[in-house]
C-alpha atoms as a PDB file:
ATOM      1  CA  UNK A   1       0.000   0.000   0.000  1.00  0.00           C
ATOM      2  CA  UNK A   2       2.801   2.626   1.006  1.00  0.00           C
ATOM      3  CA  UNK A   3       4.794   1.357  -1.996  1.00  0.00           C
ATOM      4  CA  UNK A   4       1.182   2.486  -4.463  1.00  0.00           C
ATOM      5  CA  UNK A   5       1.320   5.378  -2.630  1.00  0.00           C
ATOM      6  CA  UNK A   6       4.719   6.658  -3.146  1.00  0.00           C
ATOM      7  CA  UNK A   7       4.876   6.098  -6.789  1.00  0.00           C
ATOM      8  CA  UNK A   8       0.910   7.588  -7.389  1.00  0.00           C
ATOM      9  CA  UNK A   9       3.110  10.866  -5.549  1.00  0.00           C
ATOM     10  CA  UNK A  10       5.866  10.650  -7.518  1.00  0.00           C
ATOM     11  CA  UNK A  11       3.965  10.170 -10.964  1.00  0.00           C
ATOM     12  CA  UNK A  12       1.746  12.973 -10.049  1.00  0.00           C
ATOM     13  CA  UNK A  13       5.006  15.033  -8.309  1.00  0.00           C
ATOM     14  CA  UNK A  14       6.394  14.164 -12.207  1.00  0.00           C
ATOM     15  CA  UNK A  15       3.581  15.536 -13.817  1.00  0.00           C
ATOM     16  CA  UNK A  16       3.914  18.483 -12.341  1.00  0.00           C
ATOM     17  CA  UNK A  17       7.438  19.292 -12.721  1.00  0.00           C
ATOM     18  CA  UNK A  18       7.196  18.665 -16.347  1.00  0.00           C
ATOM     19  CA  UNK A  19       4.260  20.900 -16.805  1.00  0.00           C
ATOM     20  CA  UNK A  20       6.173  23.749 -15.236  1.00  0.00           C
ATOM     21  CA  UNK A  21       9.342  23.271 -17.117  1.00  0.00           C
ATOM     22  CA  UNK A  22       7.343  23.355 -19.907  1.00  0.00           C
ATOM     23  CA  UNK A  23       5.157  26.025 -19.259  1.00  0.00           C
ATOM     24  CA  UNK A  24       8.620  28.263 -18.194  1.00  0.00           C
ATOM     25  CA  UNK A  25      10.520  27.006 -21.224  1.00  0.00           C
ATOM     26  CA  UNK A  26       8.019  26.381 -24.243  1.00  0.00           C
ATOM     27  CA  UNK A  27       4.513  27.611 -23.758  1.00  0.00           C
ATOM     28  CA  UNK A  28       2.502  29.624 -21.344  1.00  0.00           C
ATOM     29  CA  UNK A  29      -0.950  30.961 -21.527  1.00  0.00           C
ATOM     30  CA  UNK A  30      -2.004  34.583 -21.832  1.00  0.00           C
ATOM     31  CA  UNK A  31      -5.436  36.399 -21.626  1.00  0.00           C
ATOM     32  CA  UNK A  32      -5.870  39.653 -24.041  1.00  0.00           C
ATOM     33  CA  UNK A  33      -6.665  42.411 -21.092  1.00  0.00           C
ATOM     34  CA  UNK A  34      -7.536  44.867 -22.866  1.00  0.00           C
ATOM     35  CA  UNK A  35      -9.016  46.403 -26.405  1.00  0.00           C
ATOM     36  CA  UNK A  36      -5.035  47.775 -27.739  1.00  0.00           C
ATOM     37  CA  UNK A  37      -5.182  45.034 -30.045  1.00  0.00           C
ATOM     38  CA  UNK A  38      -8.852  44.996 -32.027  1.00  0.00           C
ATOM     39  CA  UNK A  39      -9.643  43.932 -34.225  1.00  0.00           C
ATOM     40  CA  UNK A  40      -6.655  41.320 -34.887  1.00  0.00           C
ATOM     41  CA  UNK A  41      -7.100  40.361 -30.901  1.00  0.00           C
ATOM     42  CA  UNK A  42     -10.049  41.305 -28.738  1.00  0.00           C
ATOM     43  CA  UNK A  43     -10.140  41.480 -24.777  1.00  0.00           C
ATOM     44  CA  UNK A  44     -10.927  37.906 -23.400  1.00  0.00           C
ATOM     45  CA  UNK A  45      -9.220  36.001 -26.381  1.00  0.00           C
ATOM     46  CA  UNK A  46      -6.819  33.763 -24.686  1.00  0.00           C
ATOM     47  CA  UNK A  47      -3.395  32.611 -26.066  1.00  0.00           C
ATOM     48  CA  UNK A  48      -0.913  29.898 -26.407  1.00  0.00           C
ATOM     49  CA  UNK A  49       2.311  31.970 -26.209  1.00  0.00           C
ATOM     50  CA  UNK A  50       5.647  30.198 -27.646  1.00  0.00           C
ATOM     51  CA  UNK A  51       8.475  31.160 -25.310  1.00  0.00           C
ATOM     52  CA  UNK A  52      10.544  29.047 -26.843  1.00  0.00           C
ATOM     53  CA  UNK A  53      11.361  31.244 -30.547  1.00  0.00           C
ATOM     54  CA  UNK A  54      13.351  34.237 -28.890  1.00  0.00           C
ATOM     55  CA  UNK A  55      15.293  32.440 -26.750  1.00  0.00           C
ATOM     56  CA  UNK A  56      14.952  30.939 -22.649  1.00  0.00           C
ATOM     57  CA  UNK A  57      17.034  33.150 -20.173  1.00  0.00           C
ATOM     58  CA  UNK A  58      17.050  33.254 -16.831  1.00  0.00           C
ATOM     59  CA  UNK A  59      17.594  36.585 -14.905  1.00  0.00           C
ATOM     60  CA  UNK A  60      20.179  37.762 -12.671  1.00  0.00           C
ATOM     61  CA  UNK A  61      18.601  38.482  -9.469  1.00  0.00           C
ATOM     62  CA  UNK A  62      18.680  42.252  -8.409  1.00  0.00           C
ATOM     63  CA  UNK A  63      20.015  43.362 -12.050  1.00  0.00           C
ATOM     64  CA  UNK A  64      18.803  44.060 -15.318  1.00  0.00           C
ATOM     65  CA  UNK A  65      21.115  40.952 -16.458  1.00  0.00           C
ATOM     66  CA  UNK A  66      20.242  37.596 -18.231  1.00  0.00           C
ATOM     67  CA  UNK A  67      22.056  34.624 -18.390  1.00  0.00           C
ATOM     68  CA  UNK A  68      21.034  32.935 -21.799  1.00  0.00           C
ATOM     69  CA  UNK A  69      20.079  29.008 -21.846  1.00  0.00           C
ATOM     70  CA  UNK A  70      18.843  28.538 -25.201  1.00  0.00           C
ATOM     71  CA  UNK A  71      19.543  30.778 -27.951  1.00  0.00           C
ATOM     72  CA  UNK A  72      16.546  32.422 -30.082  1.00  0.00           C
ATOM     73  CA  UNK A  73      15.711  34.511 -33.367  1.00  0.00           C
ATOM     74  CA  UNK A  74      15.055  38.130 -32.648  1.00  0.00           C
ATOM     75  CA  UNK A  75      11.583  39.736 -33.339  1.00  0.00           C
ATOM     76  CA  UNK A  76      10.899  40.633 -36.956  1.00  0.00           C
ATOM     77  CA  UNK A  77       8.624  43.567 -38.403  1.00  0.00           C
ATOM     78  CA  UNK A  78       4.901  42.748 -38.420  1.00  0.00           C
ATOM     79  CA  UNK A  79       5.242  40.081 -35.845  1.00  0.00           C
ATOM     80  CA  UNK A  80       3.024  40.187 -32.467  1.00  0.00           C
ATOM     81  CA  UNK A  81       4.695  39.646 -29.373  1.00  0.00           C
ATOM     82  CA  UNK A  82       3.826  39.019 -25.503  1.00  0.00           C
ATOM     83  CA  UNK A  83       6.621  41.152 -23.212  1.00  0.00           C
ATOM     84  CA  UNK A  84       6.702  42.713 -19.664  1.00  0.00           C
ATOM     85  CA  UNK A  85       6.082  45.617 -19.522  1.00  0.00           C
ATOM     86  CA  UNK A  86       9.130  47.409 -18.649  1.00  0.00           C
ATOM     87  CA  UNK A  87       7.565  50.043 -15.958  1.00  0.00           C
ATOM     88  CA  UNK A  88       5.350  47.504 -14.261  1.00  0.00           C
ATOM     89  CA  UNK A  89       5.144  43.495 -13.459  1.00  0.00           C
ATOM     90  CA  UNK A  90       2.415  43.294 -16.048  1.00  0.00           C
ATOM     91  CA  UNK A  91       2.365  41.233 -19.731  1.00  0.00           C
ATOM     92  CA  UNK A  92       1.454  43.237 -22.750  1.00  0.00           C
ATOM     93  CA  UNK A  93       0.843  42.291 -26.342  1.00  0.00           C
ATOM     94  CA  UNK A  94       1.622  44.269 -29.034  1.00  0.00           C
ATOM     95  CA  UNK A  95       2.734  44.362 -32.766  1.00  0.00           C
ATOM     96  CA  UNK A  96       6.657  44.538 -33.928  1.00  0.00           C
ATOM     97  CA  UNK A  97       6.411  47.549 -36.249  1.00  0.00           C
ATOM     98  CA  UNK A  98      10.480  48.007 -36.232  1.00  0.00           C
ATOM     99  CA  UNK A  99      13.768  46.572 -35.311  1.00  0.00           C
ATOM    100  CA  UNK A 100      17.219  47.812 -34.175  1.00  0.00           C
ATOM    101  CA  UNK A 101      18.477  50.459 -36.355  1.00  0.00           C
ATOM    102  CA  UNK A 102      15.124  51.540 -37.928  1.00  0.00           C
ATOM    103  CA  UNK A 103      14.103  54.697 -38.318  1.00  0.00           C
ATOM    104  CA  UNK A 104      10.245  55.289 -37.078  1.00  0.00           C
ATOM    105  CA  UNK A 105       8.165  57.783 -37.914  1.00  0.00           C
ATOM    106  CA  UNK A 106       4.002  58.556 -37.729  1.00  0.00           C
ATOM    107  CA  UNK A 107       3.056  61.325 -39.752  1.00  0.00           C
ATOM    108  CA  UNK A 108      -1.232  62.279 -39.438  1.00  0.00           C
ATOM    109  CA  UNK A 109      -1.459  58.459 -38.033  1.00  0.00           C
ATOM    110  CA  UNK A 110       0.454  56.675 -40.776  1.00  0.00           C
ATOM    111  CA  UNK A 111       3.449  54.921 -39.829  1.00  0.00           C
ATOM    112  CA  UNK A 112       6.927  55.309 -41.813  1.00  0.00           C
ATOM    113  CA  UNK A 113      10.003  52.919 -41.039  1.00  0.00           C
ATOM    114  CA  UNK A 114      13.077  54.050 -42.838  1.00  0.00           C
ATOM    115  CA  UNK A 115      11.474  56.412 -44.878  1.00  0.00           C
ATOM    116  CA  UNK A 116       8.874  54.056 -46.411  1.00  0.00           C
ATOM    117  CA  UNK A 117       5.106  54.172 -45.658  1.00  0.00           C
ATOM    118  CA  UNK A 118       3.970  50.782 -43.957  1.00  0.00           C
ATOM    119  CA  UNK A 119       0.747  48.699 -45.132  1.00  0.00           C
ATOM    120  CA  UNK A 120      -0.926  47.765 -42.300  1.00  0.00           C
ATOM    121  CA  UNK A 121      -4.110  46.709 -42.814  1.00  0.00           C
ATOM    122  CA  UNK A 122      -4.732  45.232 -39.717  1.00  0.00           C
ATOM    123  CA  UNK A 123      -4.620  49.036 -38.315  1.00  0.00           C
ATOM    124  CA  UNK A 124      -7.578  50.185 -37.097  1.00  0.00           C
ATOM    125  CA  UNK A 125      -7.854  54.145 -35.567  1.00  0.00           C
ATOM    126  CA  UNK A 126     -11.572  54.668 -33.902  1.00  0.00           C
ATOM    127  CA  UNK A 127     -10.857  58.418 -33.528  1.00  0.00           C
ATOM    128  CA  UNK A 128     -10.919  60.624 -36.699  1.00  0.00           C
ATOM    129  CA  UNK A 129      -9.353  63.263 -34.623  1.00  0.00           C
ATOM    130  CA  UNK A 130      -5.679  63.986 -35.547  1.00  0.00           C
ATOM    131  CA  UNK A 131      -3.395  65.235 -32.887  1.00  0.00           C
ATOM    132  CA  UNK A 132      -0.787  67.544 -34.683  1.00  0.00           C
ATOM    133  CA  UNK A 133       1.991  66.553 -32.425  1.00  0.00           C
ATOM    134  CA  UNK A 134       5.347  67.474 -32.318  1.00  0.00           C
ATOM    135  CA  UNK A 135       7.942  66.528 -34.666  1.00  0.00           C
ATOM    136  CA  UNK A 136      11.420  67.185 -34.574  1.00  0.00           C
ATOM    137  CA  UNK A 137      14.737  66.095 -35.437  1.00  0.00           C
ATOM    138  CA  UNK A 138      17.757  66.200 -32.950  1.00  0.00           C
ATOM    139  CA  UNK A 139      19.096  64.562 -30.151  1.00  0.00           C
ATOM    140  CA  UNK A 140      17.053  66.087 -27.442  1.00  0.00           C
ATOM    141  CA  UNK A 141      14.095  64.489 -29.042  1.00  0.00           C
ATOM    142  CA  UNK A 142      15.701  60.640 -29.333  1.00  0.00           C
ATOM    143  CA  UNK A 143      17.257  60.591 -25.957  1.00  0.00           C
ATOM    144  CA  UNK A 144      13.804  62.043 -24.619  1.00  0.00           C
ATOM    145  CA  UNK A 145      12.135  58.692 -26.541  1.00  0.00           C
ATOM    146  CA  UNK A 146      14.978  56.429 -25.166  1.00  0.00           C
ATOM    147  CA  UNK A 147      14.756  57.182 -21.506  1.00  0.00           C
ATOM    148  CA  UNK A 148      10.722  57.391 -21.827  1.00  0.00           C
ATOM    149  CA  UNK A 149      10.489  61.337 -20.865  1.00  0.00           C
ATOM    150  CA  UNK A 150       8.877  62.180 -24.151  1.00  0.00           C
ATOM    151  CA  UNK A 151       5.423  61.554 -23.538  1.00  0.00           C
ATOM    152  CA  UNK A 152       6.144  63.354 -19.937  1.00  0.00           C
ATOM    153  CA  UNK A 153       7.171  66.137 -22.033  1.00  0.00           C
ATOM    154  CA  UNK A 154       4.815  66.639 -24.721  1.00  0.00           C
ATOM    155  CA  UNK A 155       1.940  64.517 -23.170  1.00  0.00           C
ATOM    156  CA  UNK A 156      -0.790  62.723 -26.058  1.00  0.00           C
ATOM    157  CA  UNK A 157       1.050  64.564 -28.945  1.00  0.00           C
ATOM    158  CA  UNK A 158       3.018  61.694 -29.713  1.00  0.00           C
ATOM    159  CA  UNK A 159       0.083  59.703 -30.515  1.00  0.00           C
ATOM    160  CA  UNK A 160      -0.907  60.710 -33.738  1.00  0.00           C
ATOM    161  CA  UNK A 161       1.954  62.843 -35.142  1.00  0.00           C
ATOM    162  CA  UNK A 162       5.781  61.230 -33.800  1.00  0.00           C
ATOM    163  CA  UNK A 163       9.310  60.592 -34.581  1.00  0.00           C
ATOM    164  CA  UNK A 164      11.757  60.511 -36.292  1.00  0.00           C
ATOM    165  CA  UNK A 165      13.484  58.503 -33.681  1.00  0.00           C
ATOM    166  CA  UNK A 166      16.003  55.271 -34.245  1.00  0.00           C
ATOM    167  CA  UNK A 167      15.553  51.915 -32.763  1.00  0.00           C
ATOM    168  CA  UNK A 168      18.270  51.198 -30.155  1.00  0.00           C
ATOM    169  CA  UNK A 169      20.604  48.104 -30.218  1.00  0.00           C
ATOM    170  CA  UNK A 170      18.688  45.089 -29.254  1.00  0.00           C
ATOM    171  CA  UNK A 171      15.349  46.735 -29.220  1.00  0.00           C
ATOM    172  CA  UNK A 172      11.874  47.062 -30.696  1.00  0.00           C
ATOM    173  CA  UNK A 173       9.230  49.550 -31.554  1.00  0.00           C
ATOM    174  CA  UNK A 174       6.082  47.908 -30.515  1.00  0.00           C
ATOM    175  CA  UNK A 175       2.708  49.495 -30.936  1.00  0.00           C
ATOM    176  CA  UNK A 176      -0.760  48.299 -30.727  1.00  0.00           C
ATOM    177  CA  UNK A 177      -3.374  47.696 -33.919  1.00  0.00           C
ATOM    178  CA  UNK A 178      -6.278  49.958 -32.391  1.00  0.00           C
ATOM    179  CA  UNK A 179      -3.701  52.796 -32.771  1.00  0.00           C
ATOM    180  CA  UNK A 180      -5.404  55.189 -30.849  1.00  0.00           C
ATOM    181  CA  UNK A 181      -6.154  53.312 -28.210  1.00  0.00           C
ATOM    182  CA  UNK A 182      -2.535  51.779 -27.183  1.00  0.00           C
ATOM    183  CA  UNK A 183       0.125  52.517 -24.658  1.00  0.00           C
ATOM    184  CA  UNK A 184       2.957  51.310 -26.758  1.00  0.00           C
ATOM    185  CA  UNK A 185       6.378  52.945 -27.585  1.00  0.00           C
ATOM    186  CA  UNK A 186       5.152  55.937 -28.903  1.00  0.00           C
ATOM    187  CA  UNK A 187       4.898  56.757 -25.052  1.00  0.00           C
ATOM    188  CA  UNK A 188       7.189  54.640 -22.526  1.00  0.00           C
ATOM    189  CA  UNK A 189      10.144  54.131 -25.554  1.00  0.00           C
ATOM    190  CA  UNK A 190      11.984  51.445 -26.715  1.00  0.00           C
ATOM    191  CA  UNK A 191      11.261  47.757 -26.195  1.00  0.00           C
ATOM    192  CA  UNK A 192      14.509  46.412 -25.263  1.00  0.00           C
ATOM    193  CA  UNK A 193      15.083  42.452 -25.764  1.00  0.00           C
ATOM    194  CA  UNK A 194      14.833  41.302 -22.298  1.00  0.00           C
ATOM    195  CA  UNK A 195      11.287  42.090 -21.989  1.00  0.00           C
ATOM    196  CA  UNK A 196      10.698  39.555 -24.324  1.00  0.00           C
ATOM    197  CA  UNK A 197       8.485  36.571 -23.447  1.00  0.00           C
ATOM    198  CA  UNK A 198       7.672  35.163 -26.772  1.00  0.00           C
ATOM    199  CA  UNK A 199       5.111  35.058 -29.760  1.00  0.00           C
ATOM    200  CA  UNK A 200       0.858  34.134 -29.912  1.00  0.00           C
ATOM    201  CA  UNK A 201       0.645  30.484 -31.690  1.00  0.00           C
ATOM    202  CA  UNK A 202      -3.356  30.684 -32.101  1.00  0.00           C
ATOM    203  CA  UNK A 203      -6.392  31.310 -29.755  1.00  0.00           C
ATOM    204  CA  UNK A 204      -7.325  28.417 -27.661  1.00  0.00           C
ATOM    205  CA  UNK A 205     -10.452  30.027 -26.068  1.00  0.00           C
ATOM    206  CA  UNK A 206     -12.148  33.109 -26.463  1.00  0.00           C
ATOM    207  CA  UNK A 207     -14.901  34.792 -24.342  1.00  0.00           C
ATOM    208  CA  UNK A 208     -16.230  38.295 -24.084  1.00  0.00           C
ATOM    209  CA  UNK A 209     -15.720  39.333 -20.176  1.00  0.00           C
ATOM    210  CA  UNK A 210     -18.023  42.329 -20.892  1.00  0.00           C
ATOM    211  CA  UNK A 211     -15.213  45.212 -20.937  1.00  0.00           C
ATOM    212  CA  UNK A 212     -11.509  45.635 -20.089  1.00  0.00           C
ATOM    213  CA  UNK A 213      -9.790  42.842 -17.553  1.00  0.00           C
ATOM    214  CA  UNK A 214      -7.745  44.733 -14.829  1.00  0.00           C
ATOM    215  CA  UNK A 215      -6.674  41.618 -12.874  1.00  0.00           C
ATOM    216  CA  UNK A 216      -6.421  37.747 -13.762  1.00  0.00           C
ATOM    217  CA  UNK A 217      -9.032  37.204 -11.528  1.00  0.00           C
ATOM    218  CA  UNK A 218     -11.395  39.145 -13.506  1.00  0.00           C
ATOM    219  CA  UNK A 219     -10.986  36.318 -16.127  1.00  0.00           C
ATOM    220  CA  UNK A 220     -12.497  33.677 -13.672  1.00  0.00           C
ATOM    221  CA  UNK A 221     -16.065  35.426 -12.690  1.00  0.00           C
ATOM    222  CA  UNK A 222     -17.844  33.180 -15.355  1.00  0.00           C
ATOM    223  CA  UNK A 223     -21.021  34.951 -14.629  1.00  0.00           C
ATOM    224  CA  UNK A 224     -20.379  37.918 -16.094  1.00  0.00           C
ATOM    225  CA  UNK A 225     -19.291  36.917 -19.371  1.00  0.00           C
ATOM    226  CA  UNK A 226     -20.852  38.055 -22.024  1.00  0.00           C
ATOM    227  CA  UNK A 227     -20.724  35.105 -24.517  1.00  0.00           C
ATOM    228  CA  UNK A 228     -18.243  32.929 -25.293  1.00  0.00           C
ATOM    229  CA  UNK A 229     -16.676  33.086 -29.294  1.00  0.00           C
ATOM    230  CA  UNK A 230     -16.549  29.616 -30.745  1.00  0.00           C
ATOM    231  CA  UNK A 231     -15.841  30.729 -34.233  1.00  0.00           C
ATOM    232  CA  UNK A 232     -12.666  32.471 -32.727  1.00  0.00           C
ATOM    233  CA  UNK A 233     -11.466  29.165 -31.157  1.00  0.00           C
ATOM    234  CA  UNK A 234      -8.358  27.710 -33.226  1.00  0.00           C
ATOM    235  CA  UNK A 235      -7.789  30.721 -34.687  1.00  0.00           C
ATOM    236  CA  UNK A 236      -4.068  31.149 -35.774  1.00  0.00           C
ATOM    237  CA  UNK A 237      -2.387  34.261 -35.003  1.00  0.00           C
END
């Protein structure tokens, strides 16, 4: 009997380790919080994130440092990603729109990288407002972006009308699709590699919680979902 016991404990003690080397190595599941993403990803759509393509670290306690385990592929334009957010123990998802070395720019809401205008057609802007912003060349105006002072500086101007600016050395420029309706890089700067916690596979599960999630345990009051979308079950991101 103790003999059943101890191996039912260490299958199930087996189980469990696996699942969480898995889940901290490969995959991990992530909820869309809020609407920064619509129409490609709606709040409540939940995701099967692959940690796995941009590499496993492991970070240096009490430091900004990572010690690399498995080498990965750095983001490429277009490409969604999940990251933390660097300002706050939180997981955003947004949309790679450049890469180290890029030059950004949004003039009247249409985004430039390196001089080119981008096709997005996943973009979607709900306000037909246009902020005129401020745009400007020089240093002042880069190191203000880098260090995340420029929204402090010139507040929602950067929305609408921004840049140019150039992507630092192992960062990103992430922004969201609803474009004015995301805290992205326009605003807190640079998304540097570390942040980095991998890319959406598909949806596995999608309800409508009824408006924005603030917490994970939002997710979990059942009764006041809305409806839960079938048709955007499987769905490939």
């Amino acid at each position: 009997m103790k003999g059943k016991l101890k191996r039912e404990i260490y299958t199930w003690a087996s189980v469990i380790i696996f699942v969480l080397i898995l889940r901290a190595i490969f995959v991990e599941a992530f909820v869309i919080p809020t609407g920064s993403m619509e129409k490609t990803l709606l709040i409540g759509d939940a995701l099967l994130v692959n940690r796995f393509l941009y590499g496993v670290k492991i970070p240096i306690p009490f430091s900004t440092q990572q010690i690399p385990i498995i080498p990965g592929r750095k983001p490429r334009r277009g490409e969604i990603i999940v990251f933390r957010y660097p300002f706050e123990n939180k997981d955003f998802v947004k949309r790679c729109v450049a890469v180290e070395q890029d030059t950004v720019q949004i003039i009247d809401k249409i985004l430039y990288v390196n001089g080119s205008k981008v096709d997005e057609k996943y973009v979607r802007h709900g306000d037909r407002v246009t902020i005129r912003g401020v745009l400007a060349e020089g240093t002042t105006y880069q190191e203000k972006w880098e260090k995340a002072q420029l929204a402090d500086l010139i507040g929602y101007q950067v929305r609408d009308n921004f840049g140019p600016v150039v992507v630092p050395r192992d960062c990103v420029f992430a922004m969201g699709d609803n474009r004015d309706n995301s805290a992205d890089s326009r605003f807190w700067g640079p998304l540097h590699k570390r942040y980095l916690k991998g890319k959406p596979l598909f949806v596995y599960f999608s309800f409508d919680p009824g408006g924005e999630v603030t917490s994970l345990f939002e997710v979990f009051k059942i009764w006041q979902w809305k409806s839960i979308r079938l048709g955007r079950i499987g769905r490939v991101i």
